[in-house]
Each structure stands twice: as C-alpha cells, then as structure tokens.
Protein backbone atom coordinates (compact mmCIF):
# COMPACT_ATOMS: atom_id res chain seq x y z
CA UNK A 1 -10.45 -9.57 -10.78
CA UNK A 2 -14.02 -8.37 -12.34
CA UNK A 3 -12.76 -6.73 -15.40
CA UNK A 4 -10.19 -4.30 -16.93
CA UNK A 5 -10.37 -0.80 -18.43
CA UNK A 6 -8.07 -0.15 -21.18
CA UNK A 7 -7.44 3.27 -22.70
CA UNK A 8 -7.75 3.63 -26.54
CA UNK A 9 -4.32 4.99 -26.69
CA UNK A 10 -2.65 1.82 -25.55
CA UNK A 11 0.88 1.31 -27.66
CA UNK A 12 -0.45 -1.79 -29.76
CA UNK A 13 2.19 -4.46 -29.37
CA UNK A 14 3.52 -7.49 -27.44
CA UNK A 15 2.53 -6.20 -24.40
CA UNK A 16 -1.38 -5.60 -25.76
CA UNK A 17 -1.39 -9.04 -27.11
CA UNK A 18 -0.57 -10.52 -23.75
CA UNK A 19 -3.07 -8.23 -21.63
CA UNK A 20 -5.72 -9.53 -24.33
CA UNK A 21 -4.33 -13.09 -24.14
CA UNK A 22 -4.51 -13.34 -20.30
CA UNK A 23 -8.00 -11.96 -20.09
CA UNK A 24 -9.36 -14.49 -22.47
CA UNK A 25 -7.30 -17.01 -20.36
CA UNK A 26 -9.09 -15.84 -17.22
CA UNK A 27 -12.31 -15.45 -18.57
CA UNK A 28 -11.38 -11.55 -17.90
CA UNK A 29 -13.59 -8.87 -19.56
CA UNK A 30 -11.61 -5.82 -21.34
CA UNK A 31 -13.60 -2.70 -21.92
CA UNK A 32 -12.52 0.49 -23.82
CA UNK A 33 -12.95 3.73 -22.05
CA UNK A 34 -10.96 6.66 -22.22
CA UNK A 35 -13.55 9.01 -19.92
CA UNK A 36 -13.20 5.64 -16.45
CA UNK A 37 -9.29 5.80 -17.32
CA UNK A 38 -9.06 9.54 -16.88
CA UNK A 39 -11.40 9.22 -13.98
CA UNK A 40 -9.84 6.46 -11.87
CA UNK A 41 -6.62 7.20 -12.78
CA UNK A 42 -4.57 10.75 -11.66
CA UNK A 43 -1.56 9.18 -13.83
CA UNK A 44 -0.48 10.70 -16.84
CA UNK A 45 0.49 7.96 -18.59
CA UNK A 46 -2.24 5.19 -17.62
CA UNK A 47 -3.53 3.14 -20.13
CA UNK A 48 -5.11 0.11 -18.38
CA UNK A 49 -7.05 -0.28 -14.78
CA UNK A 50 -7.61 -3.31 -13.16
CA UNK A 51 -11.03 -3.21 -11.37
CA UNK A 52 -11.97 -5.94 -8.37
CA UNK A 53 -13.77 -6.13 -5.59
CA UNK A 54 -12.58 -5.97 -1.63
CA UNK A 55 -12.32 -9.19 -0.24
CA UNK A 56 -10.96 -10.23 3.18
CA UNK A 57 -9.12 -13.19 4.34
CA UNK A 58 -8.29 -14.68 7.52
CA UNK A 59 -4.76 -15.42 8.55
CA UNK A 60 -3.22 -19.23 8.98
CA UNK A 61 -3.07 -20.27 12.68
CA UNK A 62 -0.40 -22.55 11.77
CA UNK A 63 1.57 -20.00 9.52
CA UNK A 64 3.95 -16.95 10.38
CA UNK A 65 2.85 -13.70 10.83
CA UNK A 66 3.82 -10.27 9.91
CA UNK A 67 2.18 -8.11 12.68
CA UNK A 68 1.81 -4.36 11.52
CA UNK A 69 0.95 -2.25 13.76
CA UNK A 70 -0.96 1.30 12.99
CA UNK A 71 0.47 1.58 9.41
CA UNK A 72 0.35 4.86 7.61
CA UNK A 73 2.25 5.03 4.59
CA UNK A 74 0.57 3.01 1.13
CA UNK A 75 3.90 2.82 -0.32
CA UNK A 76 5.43 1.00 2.86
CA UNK A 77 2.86 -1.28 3.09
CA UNK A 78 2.54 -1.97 -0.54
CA UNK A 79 6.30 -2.80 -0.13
CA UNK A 80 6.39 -4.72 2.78
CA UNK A 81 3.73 -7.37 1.20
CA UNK A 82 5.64 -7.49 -2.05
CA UNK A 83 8.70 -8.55 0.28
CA UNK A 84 7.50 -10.26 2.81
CA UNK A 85 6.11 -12.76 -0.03
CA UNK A 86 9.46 -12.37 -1.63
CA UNK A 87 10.73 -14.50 1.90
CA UNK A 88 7.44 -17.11 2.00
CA UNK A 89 5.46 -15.10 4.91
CA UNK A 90 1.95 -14.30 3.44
CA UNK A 91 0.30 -13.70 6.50
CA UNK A 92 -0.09 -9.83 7.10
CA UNK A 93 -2.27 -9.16 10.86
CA UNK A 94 -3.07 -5.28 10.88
CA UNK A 95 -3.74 -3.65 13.80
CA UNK A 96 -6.10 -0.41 13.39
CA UNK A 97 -5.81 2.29 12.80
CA UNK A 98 -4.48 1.40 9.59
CA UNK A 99 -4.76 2.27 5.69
CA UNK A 100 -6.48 0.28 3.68
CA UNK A 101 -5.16 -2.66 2.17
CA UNK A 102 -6.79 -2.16 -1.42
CA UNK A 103 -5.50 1.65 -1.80
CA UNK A 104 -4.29 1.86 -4.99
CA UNK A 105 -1.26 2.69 -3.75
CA UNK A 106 -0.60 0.12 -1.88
CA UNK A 107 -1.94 -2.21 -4.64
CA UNK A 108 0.63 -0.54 -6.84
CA UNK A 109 3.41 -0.46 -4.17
CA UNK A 110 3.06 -4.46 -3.75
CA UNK A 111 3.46 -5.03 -7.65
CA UNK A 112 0.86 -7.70 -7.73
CA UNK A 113 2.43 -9.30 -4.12
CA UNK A 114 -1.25 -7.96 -2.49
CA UNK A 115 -3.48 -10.67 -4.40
CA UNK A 116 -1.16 -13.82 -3.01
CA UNK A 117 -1.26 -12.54 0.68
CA UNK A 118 -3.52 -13.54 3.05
CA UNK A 119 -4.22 -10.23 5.31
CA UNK A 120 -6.41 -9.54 8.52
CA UNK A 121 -7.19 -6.46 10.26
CA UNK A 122 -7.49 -6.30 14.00
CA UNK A 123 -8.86 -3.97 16.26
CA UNK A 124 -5.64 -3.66 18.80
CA UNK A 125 -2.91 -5.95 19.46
CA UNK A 126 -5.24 -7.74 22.49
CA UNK A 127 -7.55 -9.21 20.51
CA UNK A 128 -4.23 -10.41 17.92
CA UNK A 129 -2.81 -11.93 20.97
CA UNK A 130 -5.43 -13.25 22.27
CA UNK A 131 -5.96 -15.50 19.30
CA UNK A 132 -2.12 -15.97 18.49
CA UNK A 133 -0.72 -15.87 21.14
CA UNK A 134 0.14 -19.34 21.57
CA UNK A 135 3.18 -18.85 19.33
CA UNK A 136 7.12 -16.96 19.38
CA UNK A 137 6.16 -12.84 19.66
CA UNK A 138 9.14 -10.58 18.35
CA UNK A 139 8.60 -7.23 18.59
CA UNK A 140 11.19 -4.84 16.78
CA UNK A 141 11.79 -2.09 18.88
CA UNK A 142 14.62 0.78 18.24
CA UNK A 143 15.36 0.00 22.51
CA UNK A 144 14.82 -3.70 21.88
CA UNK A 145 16.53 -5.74 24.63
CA UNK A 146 17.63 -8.70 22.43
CA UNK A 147 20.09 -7.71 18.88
CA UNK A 148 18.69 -9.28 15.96
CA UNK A 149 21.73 -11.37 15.39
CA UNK A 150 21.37 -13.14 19.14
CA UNK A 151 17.61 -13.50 18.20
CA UNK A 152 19.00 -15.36 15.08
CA UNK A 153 21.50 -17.55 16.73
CA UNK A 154 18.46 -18.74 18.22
CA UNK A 155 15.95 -19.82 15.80
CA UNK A 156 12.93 -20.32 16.19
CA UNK A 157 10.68 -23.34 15.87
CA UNK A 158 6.90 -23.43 14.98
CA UNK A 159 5.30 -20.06 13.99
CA UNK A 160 6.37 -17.24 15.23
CA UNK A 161 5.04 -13.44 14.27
CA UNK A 162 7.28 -10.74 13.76
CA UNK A 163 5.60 -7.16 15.42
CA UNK A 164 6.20 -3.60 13.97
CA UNK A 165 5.42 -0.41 14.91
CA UNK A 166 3.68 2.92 12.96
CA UNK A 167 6.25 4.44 10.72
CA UNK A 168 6.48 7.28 12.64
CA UNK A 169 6.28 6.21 16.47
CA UNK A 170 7.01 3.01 16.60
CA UNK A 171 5.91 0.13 19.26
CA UNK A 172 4.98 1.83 22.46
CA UNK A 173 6.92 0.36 25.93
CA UNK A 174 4.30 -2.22 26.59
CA UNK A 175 5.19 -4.65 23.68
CA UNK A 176 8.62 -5.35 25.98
CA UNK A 177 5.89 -7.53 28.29
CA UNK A 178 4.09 -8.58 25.42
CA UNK A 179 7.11 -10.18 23.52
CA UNK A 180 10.30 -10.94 22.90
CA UNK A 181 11.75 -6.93 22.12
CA UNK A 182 14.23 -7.04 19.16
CA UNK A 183 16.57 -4.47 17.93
CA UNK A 184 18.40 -4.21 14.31
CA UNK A 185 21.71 -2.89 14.73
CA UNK A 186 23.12 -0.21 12.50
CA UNK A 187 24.73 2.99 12.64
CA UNK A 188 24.28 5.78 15.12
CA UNK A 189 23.95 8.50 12.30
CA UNK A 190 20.22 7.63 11.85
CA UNK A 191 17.29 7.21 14.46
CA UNK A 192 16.19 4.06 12.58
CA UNK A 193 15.93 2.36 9.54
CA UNK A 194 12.88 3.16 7.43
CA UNK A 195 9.41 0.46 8.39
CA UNK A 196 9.74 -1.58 4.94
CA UNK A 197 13.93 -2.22 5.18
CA UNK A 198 13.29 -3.18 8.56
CA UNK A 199 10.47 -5.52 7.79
CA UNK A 200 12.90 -7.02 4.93
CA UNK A 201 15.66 -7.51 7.25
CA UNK A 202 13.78 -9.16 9.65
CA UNK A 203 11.88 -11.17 7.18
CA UNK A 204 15.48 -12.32 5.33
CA UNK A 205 16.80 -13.45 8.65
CA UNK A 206 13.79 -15.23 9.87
CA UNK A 207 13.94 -17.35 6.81
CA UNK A 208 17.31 -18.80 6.54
C-alpha cells in the first residue's frame, strides 16, 4: 500500500489510534483530505481510503487453482477470494473477459482476502491448459457427469484446479472433454446455486 486518505471527520478513538499505529508500523503515509475522500469514495459514510498500486502475480505451478471463468459480478469475486483463502487455495487463474481484480468492489467484497492471493488473468481457457494442464481438471457444471460427493470419495492427489463458469451462463459443453465435469447436488426448486456458494462448497470439500 502507497498511502492512506483519511477524512477529517473520522470518530477519534481506538480504532484511529490503531489506523495511525499500523501506518507508522508500515512505514504507511496518512494524509488528511476531505475533497480525495468525497471524490474516490460514492459512500456516505467513508472516512478512510486505502490507495495502492496494480500489481500482478503469477500463479504456483505446484499449488491449487481456482479457475474462474468470464466473471462478472465484483461482489462474487471479491467473495470468492475472501473464501477461497478462508480454505488455503490462493491461486485465482481468470479467464477474460473478466472484471478487474482491483475494483473497489471487489477489493471491498474480499475484506482484505485480495492482497494474500496470488491471481493471473488468462486470455481463454487454452492457453490455462496449456500451461496447467499437467494436473486434476474439475469443472463444475449444473449437467456435470460426476456428483460432488463421488468426486470426494475420490480425492485427489497433487494439484488439482477447480473450473467455474460466468455467473450467468455457466461452463459451455466443451469443458466435459476438457475435464473431469462435476455437479453439486441440491434441490430441484432452484436452477443453481449462486457462483460464490458454489465456489465455497467446492473449496470446503476439496480441503478436508
């Protein structure tokens, strides 16, 4: 992190001695300025800004992957980081089209989670598997062929990568031949659980 902004109308207190605290820990500049906050910030309500600068990372060879494909929602994404580190997986591959990793949404979504991942885009799933591909492929699919639980019963060993699809269209037919195809059974009063649950059940299973 460069620096932070702090608004003049921060609530003096505990929480104000530890933002100052941590900065001087971290050799952290603070600057007062109510004009950036109101600019950066559409929040009613904001009274500090963090402000850094994009970086990239590449992701482990000998790690396991969370495979996102086309993502399109900040607060999913934001979410799925925050849980897949919950489960020790902080290797994110992103296939574009995709948001942006550093949206402040996401950055907000992922409650800090964003700044321990390591997270690489990719231009389509080829050119993922044609670096990783050495390695278990799951692909969750709402027509998977395998149930999560058989999948389970037979755990993996070395990395693997977990695939998902865009929020709203999911994995097209082709990742059947390009993987292992994975279903997550529940109830036939939905279509399918929402991207981030899914991601969390998957990631909770993987790692047990």
């Amino acid at each position: 992190m460069m620096y932070i902004i702090i608004s003049s109308r921060i609530t003096p207190g505990v929480g104000e001695e530890k933002l100052y605290e941590k900065c001087a820990m971290g050799g952290i500049d603070i600057y007062i300025n109510d004009q950036w906050i109101e600019r950066l910030s559409p929040r009613e309500g904001c009274h500090a800004i963090g402000v850094f600068r994009k970086y990239s990372k590449s992701v482990d060879h000998d790690a396991n992957h969370i495979v996102l494909v086309n993502p399109s929602n900040m607060g999913n994404l934001g979410t799925i980081l925050r849980t897949a580190l919950g489960f020790g997986i902080i290797d994110v591959a992103i296939i574009r089209p995709a948001v942006d990793i550093f949206d402040p949404r996401v950055v907000r979504a992922s409650m800090g989670a964003i700044f321990r991942m390591r997270c690489a885009y990719f231009d389509d799933i080829d050119t993922y598997l044609s670096e990783f591909g050495n390695r278990r492929i799951y692909a969750f699919m709402v027509n998977g062929r395998h149930s999560l639980s058989a999948i389970y019963n037979h755990h993996p060993h070395g990395p693997f990568s977990l695939i998902f699809g865009n929020e709203a269209t999911g994995l097209s037919e082709e990742y059947h031949n390009l993987s292992e195809s994975v279903y997550i059974p529940h109830d036939e009063s939905i279509d399918s659980l929402n991207l981030a649950i899914a991601v969390g059940i998957a990631c909770y299973t993987f790692s047990t």
